[in-house]
Each structure stands twice: as structure tokens, then as C-alpha cells.
C-alpha atoms as a PDB file:
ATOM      1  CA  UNK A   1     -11.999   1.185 -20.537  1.00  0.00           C
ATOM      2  CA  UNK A   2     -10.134   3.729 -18.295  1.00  0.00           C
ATOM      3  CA  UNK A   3     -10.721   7.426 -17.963  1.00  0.00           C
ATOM      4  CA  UNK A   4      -9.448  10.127 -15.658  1.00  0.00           C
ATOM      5  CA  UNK A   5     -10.820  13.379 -14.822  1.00  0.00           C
ATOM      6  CA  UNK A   6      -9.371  16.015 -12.323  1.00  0.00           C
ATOM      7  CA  UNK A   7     -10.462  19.614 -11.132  1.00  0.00           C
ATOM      8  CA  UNK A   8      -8.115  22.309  -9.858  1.00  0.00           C
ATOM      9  CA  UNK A   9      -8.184  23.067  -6.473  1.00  0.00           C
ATOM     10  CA  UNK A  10      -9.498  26.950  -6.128  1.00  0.00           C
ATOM     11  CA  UNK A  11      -7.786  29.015  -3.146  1.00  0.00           C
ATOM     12  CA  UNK A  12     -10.503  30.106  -0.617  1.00  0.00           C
ATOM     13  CA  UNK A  13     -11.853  33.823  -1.074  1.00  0.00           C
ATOM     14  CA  UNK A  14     -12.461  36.163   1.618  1.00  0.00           C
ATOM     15  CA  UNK A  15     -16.051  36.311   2.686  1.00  0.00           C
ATOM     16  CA  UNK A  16     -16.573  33.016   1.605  1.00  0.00           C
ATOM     17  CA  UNK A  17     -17.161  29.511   3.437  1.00  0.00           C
ATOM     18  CA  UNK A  18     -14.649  27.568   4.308  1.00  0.00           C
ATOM     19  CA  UNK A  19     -13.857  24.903   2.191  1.00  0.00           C
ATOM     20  CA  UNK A  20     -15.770  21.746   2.264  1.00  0.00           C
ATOM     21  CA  UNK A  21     -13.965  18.319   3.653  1.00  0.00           C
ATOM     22  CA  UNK A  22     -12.592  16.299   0.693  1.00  0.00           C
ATOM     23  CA  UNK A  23     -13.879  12.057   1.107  1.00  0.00           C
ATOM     24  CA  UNK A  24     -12.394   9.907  -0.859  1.00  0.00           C
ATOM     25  CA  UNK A  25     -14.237   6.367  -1.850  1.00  0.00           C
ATOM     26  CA  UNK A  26     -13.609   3.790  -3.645  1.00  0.00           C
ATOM     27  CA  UNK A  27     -15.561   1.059  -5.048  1.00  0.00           C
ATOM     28  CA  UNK A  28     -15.835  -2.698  -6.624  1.00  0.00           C
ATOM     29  CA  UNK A  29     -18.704  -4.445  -7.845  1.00  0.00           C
ATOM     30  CA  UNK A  30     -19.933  -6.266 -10.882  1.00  0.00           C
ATOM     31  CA  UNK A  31     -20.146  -4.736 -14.141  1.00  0.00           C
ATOM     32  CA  UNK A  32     -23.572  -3.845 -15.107  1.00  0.00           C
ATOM     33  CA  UNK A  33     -25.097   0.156 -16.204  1.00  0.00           C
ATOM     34  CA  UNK A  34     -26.323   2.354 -13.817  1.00  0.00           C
ATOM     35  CA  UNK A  35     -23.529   2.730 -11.769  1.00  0.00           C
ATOM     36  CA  UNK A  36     -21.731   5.740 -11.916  1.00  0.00           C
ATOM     37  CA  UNK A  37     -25.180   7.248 -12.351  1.00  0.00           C
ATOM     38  CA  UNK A  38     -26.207   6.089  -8.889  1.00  0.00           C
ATOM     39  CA  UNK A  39     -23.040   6.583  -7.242  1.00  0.00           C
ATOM     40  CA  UNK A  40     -22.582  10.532  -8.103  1.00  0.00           C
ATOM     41  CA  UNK A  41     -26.224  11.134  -8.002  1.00  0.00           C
ATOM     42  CA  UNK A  42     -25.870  10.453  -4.467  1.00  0.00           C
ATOM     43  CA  UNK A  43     -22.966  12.485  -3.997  1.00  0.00           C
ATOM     44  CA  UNK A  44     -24.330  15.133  -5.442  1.00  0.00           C
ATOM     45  CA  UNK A  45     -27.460  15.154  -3.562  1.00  0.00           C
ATOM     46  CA  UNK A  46     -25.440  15.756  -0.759  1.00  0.00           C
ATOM     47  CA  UNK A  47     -23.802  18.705  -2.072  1.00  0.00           C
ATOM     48  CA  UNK A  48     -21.179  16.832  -3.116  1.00  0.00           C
ATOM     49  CA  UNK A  49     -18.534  18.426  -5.708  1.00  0.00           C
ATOM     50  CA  UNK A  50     -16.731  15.646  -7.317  1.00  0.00           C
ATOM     51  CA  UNK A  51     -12.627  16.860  -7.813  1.00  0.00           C
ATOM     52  CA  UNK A  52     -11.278  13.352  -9.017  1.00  0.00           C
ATOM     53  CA  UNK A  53     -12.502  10.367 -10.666  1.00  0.00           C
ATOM     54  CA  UNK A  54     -11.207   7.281 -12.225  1.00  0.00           C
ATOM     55  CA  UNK A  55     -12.779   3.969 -13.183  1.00  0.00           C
ATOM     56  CA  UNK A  56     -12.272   0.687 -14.663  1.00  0.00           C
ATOM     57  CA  UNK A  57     -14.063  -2.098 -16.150  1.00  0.00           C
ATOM     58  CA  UNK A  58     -12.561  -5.034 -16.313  1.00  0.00           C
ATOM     59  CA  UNK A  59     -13.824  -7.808 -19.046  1.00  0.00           C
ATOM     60  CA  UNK A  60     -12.007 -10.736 -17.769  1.00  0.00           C
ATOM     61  CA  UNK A  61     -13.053 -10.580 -13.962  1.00  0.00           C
ATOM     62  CA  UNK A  62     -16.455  -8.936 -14.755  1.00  0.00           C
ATOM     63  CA  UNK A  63     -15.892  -6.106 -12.271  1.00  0.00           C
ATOM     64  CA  UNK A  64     -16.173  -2.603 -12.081  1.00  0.00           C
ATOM     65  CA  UNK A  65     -14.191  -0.215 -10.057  1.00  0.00           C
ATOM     66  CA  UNK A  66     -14.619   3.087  -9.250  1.00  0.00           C
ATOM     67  CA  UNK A  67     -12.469   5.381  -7.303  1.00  0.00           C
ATOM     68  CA  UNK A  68     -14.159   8.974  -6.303  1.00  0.00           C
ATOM     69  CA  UNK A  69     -12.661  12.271  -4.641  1.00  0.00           C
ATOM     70  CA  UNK A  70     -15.249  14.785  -3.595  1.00  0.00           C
ATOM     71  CA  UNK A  71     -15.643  17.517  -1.360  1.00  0.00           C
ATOM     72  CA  UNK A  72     -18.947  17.666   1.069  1.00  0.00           C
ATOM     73  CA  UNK A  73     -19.836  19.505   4.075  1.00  0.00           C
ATOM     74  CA  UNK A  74     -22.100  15.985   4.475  1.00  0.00           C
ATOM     75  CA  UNK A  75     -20.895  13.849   7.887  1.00  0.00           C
ATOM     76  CA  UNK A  76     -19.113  10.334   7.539  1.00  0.00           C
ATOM     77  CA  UNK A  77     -22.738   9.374   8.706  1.00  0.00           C
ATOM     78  CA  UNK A  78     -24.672  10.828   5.937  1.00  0.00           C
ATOM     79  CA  UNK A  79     -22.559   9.463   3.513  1.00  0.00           C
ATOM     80  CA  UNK A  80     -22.193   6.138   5.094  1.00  0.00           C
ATOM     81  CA  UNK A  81     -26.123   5.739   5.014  1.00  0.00           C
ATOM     82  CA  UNK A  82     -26.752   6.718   1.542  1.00  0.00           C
ATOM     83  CA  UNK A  83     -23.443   4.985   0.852  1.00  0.00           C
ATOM     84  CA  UNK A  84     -24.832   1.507   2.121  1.00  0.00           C
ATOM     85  CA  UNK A  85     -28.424   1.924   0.119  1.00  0.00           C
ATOM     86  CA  UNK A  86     -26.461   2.158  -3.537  1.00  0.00           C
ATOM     87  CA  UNK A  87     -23.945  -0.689  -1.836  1.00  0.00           C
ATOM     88  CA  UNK A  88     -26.929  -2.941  -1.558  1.00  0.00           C
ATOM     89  CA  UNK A  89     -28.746  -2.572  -4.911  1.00  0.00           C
ATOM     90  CA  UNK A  90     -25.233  -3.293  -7.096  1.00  0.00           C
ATOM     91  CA  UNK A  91     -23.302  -5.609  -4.518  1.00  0.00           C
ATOM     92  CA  UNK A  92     -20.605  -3.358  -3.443  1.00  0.00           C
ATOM     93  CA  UNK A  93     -17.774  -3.362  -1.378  1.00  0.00           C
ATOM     94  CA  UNK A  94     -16.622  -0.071  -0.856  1.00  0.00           C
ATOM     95  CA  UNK A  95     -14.438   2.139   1.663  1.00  0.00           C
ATOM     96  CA  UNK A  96     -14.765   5.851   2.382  1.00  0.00           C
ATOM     97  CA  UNK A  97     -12.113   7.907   4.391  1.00  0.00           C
ATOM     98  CA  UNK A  98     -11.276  11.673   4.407  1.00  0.00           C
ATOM     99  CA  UNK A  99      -8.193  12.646   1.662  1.00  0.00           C
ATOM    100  CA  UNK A 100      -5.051  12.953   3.019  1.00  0.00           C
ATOM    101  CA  UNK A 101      -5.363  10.500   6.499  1.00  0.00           C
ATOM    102  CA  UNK A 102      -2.208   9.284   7.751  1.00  0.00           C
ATOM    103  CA  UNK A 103      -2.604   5.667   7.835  1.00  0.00           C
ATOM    104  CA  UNK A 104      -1.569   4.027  10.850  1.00  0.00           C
ATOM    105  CA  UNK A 105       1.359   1.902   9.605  1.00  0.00           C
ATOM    106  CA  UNK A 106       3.841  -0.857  11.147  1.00  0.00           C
ATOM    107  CA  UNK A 107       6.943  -1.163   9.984  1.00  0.00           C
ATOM    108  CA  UNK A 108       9.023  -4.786   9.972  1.00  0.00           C
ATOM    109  CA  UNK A 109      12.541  -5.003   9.695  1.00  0.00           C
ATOM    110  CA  UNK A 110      15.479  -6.956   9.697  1.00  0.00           C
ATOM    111  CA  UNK A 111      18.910  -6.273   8.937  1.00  0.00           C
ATOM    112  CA  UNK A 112      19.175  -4.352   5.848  1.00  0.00           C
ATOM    113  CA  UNK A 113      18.237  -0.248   6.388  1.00  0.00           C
ATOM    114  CA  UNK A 114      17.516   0.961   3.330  1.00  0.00           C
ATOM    115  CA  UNK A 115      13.538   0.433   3.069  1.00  0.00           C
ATOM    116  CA  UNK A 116      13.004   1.509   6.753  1.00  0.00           C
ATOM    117  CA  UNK A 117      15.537   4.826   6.527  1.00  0.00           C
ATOM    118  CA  UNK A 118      13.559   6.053   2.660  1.00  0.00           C
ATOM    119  CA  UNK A 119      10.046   5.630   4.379  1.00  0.00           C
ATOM    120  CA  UNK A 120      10.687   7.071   7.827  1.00  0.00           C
ATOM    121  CA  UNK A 121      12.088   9.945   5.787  1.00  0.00           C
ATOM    122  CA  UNK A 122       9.451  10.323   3.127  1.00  0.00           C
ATOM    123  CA  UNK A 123       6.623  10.207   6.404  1.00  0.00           C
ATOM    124  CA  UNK A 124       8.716  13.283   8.143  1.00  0.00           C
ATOM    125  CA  UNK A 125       9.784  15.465   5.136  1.00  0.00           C
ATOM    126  CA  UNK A 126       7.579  14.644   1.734  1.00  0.00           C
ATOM    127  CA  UNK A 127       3.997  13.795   3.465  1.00  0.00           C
ATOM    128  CA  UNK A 128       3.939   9.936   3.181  1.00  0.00           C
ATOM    129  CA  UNK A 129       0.194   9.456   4.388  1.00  0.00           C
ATOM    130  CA  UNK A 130       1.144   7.178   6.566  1.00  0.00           C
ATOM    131  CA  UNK A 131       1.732   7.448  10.379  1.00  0.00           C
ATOM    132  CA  UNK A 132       4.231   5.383  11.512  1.00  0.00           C
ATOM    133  CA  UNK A 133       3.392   3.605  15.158  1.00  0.00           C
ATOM    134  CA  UNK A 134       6.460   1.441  15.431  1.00  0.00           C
ATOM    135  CA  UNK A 135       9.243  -0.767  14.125  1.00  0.00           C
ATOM    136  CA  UNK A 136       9.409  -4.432  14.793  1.00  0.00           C
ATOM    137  CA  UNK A 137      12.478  -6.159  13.951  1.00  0.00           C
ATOM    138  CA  UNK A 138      13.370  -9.877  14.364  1.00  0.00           C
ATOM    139  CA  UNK A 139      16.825  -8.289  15.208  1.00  0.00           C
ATOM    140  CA  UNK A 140      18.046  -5.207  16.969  1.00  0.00           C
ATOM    141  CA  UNK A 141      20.301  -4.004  14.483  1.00  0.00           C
ATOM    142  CA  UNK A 142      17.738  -0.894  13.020  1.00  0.00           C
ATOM    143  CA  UNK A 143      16.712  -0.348  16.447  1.00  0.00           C
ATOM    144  CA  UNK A 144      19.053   3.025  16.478  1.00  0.00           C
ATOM    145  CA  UNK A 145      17.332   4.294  13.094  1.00  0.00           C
ATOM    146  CA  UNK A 146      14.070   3.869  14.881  1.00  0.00           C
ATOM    147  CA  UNK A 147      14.977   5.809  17.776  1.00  0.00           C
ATOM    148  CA  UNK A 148      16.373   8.572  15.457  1.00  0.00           C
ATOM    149  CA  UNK A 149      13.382   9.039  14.080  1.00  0.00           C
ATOM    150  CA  UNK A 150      11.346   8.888  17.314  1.00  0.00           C
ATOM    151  CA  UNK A 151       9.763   5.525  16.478  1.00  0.00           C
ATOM    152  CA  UNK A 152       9.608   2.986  19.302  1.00  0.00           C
ATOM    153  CA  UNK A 153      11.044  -0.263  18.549  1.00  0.00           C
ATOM    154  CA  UNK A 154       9.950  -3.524  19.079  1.00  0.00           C
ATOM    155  CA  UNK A 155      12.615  -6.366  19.714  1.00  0.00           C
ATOM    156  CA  UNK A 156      10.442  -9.635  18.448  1.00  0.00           C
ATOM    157  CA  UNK A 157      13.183 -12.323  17.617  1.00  0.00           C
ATOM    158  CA  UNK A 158      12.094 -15.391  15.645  1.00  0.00           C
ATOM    159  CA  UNK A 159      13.437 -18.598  15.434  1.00  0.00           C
ATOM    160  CA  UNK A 160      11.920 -22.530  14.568  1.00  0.00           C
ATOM    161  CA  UNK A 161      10.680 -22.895  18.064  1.00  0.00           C
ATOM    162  CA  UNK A 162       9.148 -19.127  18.705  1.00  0.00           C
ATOM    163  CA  UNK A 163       7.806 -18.003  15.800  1.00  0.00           C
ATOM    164  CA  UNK A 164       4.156 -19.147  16.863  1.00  0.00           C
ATOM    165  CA  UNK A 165       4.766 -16.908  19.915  1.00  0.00           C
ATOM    166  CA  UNK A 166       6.338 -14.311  17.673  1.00  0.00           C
ATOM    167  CA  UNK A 167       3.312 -14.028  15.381  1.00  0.00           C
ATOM    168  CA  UNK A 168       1.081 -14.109  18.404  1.00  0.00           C
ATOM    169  CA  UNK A 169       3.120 -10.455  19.597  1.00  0.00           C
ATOM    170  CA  UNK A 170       2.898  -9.182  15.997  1.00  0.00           C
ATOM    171  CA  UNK A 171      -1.300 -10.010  16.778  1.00  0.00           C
ATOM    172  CA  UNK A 172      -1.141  -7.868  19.846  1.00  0.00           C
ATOM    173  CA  UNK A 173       0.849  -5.143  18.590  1.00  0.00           C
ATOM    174  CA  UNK A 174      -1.460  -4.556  15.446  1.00  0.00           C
ATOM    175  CA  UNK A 175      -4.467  -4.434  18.100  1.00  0.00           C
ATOM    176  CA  UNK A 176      -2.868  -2.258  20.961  1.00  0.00           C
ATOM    177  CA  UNK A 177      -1.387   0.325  18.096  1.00  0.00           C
ATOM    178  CA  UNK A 178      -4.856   0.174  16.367  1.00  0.00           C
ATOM    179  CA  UNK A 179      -2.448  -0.898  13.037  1.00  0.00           C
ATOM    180  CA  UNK A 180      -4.134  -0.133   9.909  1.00  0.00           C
ATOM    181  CA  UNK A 181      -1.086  -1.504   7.339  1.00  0.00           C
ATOM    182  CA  UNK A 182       2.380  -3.743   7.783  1.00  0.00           C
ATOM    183  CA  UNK A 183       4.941  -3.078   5.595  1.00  0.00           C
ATOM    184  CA  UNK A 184       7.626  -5.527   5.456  1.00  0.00           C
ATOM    185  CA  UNK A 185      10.814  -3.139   4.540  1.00  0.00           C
ATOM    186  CA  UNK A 186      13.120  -5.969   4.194  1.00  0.00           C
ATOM    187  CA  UNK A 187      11.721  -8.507   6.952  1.00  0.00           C
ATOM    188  CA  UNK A 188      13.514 -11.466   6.242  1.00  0.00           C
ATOM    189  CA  UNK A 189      11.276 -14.032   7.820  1.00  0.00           C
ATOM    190  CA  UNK A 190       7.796 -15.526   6.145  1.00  0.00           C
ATOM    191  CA  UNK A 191       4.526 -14.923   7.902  1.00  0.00           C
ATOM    192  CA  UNK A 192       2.330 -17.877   8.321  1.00  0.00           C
ATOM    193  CA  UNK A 193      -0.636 -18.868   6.108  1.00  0.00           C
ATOM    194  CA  UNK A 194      -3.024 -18.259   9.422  1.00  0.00           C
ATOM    195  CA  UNK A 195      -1.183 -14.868   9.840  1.00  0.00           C
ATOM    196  CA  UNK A 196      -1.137 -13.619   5.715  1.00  0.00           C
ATOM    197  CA  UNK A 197      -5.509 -14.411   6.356  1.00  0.00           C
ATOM    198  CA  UNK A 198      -5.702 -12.630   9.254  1.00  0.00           C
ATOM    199  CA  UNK A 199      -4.538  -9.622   7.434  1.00  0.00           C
ATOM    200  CA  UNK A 200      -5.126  -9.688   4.312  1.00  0.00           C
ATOM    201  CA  UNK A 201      -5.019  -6.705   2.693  1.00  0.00           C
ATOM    202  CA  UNK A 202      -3.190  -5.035   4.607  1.00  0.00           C
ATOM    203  CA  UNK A 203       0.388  -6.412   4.671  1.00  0.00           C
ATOM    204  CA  UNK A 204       2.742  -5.096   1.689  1.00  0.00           C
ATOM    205  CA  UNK A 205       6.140  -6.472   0.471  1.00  0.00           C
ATOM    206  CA  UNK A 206       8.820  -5.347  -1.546  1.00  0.00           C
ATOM    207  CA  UNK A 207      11.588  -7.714  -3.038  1.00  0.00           C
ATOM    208  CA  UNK A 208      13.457  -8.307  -5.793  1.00  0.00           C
ATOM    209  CA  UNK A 209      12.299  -9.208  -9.126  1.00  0.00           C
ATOM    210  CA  UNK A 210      14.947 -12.191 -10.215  1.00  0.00           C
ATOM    211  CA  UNK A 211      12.358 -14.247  -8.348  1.00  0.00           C
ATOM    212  CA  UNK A 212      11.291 -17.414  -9.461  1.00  0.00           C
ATOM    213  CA  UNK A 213      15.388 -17.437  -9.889  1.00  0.00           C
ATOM    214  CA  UNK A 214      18.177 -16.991  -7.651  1.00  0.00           C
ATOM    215  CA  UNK A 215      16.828 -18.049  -4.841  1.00  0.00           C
ATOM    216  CA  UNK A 216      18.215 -18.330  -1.340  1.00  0.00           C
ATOM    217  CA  UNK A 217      21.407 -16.651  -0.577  1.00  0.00           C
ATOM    218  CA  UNK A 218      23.221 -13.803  -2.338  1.00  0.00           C
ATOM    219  CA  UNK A 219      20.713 -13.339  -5.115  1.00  0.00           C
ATOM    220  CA  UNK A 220      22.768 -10.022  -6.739  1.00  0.00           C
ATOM    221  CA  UNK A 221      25.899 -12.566  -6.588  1.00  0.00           C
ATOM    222  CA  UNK A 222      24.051 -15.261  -8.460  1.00  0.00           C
ATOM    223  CA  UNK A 223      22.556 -12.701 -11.045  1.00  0.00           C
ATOM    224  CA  UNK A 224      26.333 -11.193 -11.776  1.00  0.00           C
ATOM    225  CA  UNK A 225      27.399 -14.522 -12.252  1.00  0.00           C
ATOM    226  CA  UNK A 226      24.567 -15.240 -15.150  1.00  0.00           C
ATOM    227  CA  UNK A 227      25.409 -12.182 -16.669  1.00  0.00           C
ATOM    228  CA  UNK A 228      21.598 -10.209 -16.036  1.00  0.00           C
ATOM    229  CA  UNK A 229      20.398  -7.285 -17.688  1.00  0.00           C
ATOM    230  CA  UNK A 230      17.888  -5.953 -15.811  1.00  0.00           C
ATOM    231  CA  UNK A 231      17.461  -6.046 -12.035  1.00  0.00           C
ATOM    232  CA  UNK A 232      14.353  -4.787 -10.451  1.00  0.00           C
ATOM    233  CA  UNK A 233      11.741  -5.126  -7.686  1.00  0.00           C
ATOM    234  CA  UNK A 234       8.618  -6.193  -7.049  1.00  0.00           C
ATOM    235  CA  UNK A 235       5.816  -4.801  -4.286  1.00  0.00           C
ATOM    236  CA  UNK A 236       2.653  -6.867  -3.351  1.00  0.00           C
ATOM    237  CA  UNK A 237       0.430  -7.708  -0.854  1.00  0.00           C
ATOM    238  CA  UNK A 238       1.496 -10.749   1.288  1.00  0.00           C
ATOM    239  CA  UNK A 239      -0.596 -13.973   0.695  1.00  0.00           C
ATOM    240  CA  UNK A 240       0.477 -17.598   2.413  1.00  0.00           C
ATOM    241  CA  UNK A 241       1.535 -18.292  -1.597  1.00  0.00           C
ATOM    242  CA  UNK A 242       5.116 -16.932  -0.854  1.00  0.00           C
ATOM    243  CA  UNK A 243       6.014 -13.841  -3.026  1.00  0.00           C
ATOM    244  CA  UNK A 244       3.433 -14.696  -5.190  1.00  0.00           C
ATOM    245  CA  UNK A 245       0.591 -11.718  -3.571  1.00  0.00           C
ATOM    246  CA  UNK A 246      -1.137  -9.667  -5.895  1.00  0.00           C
ATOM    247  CA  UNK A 247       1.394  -6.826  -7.518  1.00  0.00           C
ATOM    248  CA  UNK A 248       1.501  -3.521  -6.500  1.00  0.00           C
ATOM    249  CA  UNK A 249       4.370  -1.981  -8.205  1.00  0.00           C
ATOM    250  CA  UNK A 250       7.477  -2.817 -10.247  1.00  0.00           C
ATOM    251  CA  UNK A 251      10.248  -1.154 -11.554  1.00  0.00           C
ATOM    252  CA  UNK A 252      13.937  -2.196 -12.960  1.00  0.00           C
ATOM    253  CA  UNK A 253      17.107  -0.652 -13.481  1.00  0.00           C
ATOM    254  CA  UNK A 254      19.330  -1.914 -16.481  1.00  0.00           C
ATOM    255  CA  UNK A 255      22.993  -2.717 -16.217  1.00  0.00           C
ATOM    256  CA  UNK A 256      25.421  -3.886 -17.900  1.00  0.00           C
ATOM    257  CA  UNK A 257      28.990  -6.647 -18.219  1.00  0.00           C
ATOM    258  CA  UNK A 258      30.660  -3.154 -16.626  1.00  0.00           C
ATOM    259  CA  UNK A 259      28.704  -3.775 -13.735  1.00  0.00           C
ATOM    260  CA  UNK A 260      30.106  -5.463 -10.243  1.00  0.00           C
ATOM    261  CA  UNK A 261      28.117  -7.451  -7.485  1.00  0.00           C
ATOM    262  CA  UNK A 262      28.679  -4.101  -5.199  1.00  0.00           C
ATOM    263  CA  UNK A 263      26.955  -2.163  -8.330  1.00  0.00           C
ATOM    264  CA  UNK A 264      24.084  -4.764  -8.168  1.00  0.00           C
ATOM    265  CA  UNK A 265      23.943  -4.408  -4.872  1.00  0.00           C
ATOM    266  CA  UNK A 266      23.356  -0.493  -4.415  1.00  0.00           C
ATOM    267  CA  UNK A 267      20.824  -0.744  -7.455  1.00  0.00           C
ATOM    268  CA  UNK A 268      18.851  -2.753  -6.495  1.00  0.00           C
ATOM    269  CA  UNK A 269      18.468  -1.336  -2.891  1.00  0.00           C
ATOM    270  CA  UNK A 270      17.650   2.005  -4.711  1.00  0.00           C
ATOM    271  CA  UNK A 271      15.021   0.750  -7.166  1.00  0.00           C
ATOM    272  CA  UNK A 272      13.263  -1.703  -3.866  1.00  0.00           C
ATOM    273  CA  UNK A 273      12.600   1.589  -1.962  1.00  0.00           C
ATOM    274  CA  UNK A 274      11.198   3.794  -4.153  1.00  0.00           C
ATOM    275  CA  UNK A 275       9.165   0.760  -5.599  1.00  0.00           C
ATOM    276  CA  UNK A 276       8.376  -0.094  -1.858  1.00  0.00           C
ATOM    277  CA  UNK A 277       7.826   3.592  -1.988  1.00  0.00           C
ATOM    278  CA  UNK A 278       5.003   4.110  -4.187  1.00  0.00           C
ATOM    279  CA  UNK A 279       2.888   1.126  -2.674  1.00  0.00           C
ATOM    280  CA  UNK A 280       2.855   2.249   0.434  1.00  0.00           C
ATOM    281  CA  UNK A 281       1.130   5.817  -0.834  1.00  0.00           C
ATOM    282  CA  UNK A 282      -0.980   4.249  -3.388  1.00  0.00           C
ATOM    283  CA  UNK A 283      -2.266   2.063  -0.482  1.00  0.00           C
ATOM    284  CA  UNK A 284      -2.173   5.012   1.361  1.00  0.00           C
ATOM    285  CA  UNK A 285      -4.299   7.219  -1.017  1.00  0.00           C
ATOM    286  CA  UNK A 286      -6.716   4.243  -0.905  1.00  0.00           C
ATOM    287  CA  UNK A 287      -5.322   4.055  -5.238  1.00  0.00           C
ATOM    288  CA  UNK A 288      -5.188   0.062  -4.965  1.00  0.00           C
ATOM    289  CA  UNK A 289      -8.255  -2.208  -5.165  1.00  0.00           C
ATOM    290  CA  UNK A 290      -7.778  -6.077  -5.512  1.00  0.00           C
ATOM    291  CA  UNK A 291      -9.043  -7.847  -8.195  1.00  0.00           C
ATOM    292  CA  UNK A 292      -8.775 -11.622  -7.514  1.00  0.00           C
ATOM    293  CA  UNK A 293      -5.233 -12.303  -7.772  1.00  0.00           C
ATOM    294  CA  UNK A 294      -4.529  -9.034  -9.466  1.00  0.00           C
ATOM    295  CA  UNK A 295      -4.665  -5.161  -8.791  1.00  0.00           C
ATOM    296  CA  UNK A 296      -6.264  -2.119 -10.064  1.00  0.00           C
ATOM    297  CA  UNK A 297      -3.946   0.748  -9.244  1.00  0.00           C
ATOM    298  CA  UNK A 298      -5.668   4.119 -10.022  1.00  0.00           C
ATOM    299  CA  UNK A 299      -2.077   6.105 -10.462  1.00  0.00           C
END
């Protein structure tokens, strides 16, 4: 069972207090009564004015998940405290942040522009909550798009005999630029098993969807030549099971026999960044909570 419930935002009237900070928290647990009860009694005994709420209870994992907006003039503290006592009694893990944060984000690159240009863009001009600390790429080709947007870049080439030493940089980067997410906008090298643990969570893909098929090289080539109808893309966090993370987001764009390799192409870069797209501010808006090998993505 699903449900959604939302509450206008009311402008602030003269004379009145300013407007209380808005917390957003999320929840999973097992299944069992008493806990929405529990949860937004203790929001509410600290004043708390709940503006958005969605849940879900799933029957085949047994879990329960819970994803709250609500405005408090309570501290992180307060919350934190009470938080933790209802955490204990149902077995919770939970997260609370304040609405709206830019997430401190690392961007991974390659060769191919099109995933790095849409989100650098979206962060400047449409309020992507996401802050973008830097740009790694395995190659110097985007380093120009990076500067352009006033992004340092980081030049971390991988081959065979580095890539041990390569992963070890990416490790020291995350700490130094106190990196809260990776995105991998078209990063065309695979992270180790050791490296997909150490962040788990917190590494998203994108790629596209003919996956388990036409592999390797010149996948939009391959799918022309079998004639495909749909092409499409695929976001999910990274696991050490290659492209096999728990999904995110699709989407797919339908063509036709009219259709050239170029065509494929230029599709299929549009419909991997604006799937890439919507991860990233789902994960963002703190929207996607993992369950097991799957997600729940509170749209």
C-alpha cells in the first residue's frame, strides 16, 4: 500500500515568525503497527508540522518505509535524540537532513560529454541539489567543460597496472572533498568489488538499457543492425555485480526501420541524461531507499 499526502506552502505574513526549518527523514524498518503513530507523535511533540508524507509497505521484503517532510523550529539535536529512542524500539535505520541541501557530489567522466554538460547545467540554472566539488576523468578530454563551469578537474588515468593506485586517489579525493555521492556520467572504467563496498550507496550509474545484449563495442551499431525498437537507459547504484545495482530510474525512446546508427546515437544520449538526471535529485531529495536488491523511489 502507497499513499501520498502534500500541504501547500503558505507565504509568510507580516508580524508573524519566521518560518520554521523544513527536515526531511526518511525511514526503513520491519513491518509491524505502531509506526507511523510513533514516528509523527514525536514530530509533533516537537512542534513539528508535517508538509509531505509518503510510505510503503512492502509484503515480499517485510519492510516498511517511510519518508517524512516537516517543518520545526526543533535543532538537528532534538530531533536526533528523540529520533534514536523510536529508532531503537522498531529497528530503524533512518537519515534526517534539512530540505533542499546541496549534496556534495563527484562527478566521473570519460570521453563522452553529454551526462557531465546536462548535470553541471541543471546544478547552475534549475537547482540540482547537488553541489558539485569536482570532475575526475580517466582522460583529459572534458577537462575544458569542467573549467567552463568552474569545476576543478582531476586528471586520474587508469590502465591494467594503475588502477589499484587510481582507486586509491578516487579514496582520497572523496575524503579531502568531504564527497557525499559519485556519479559516474559516462565513466567508462569498472570500479572494484573492494571500491563498490566502500561506497555503497552512494555511487550512481547511468547506461544503456540493451544490456544483457550488445555488449562491448558500438552497442547503438549492434542494436541498428538487429533491427530494435526501443532504446533506453538504465540508472542504479554501483555494486561489484557489474550493471546489475539496484535500479533507480529507466526510461526508453521508441524508433523505428527509418532510424540510422547516428539517430540511435543522439537518442540514446538524450534519454541517459535526463534518466541520469532524475537519480541524481531523487538521491538528492533523499526520495530513494534500498530495499535488498531493489529500490523504493518516493517520486
Amino acid at each position: 500500500m502507497a499513499c501520498v499526502t502534500t500541504q501547500p506552502h503558505l507565504p509568510p505574513q507580516p508580524g508573524r515568525p519566521a518560518p520554521a526549518p523544513e527536515w526531511v527523514l526518511t525511514i526503513s524498518c520491519p513491518d509491524r503497527p505502531g509506526i507511523v503513530h510513533s514516528v509523527t507523535g514525536m514530530l509533533a511533540a516537537h512542534d513539528g508540522n508535517i508538509t509531505e508524507s509518503q510510505q510503503f509497505g512492502d509484503p515480499v521484503s517485510g519492510l516498511f518505509f517511510l519518508r517524512v517532510q516537516v517543518a520545526s523550529h526543533a535543532s538537528r539535536a532534538e530531533l536526533t535524540a528523540a529520533m534514536t529512542d523510536v529508532a531503537q524500539r522498531f529497528a530503524m535505520t533512518w537519515s534526517l537532513d534539512v530540505v533542499g541541501r546541496p549534496v556534495r557530489t563527484l562527478l566521473m567522466v570519460s570521453k563522452a560529454a553529454h551526462c557531465l554538460v546536462d548535470l553541471l547545467y541543471r546544478e547552475r540554472y534549475q537547482q540540482m541539489p547537488i553541489e558539485v566539488v569536482g570532475v575526475v576523468g580517466n582522460h583529459t578530454d572534458l577537462a575544458d567543460h569542467a573549467e567552463f563551469y568552474g569545476k576543478p578537474f582531476h586528471h586520474v588515468p587508469v590502465t591494467a597496472a594503475t588502477k589499484g593506485a587510481a582507486e586509491d586517489r578516487l579514496r582520497e579525493l572523496v575524503d579531502e572533498l568531504d564527497v557525499e555521492l559519485v556519479v559516474l556520467a559516462r565513466y567508462m572504467q569498472i570500479l572494484s568489488d573492494e571500491l563498490c563496498r566502500d561506497l555503497s550507496g552512494r555511487v550512481i550509474n547511468i547506461h544503456h538499457s540493451f544490456l544483457p545484449s550488445f555488449k562491448g563495442a558500438r552497442p547503438y551499431a549492434q542494436a541498428h543492425d538487429r533491427g530494435v525498437k526501443l532504446i533506453g537507459a538504465t540508472s542504479h547504484y554501483v555494486t561489484g555485480d557489474l550493471d546489475e545495482g539496484p535500479i533507480i530510474e529507466q526510461d526508453v525512446e521508441r524508433v523505428d526501420h527509418s532510424r540510422e546508427v547516428d539517430d540511435l546515437v543522439s537518442l540514446g544520449e538524450d534519454v541517459e541524461r535526463r534518466t541520469l538526471a532524475r537519480a541524481v535529485r531523487w538521491h538528492a531529495e533523499h526520495r530513494v531507499l534500498l530495499n535488498g536488491h531493489r529500490t523504493v523511489v518516493f517520486h
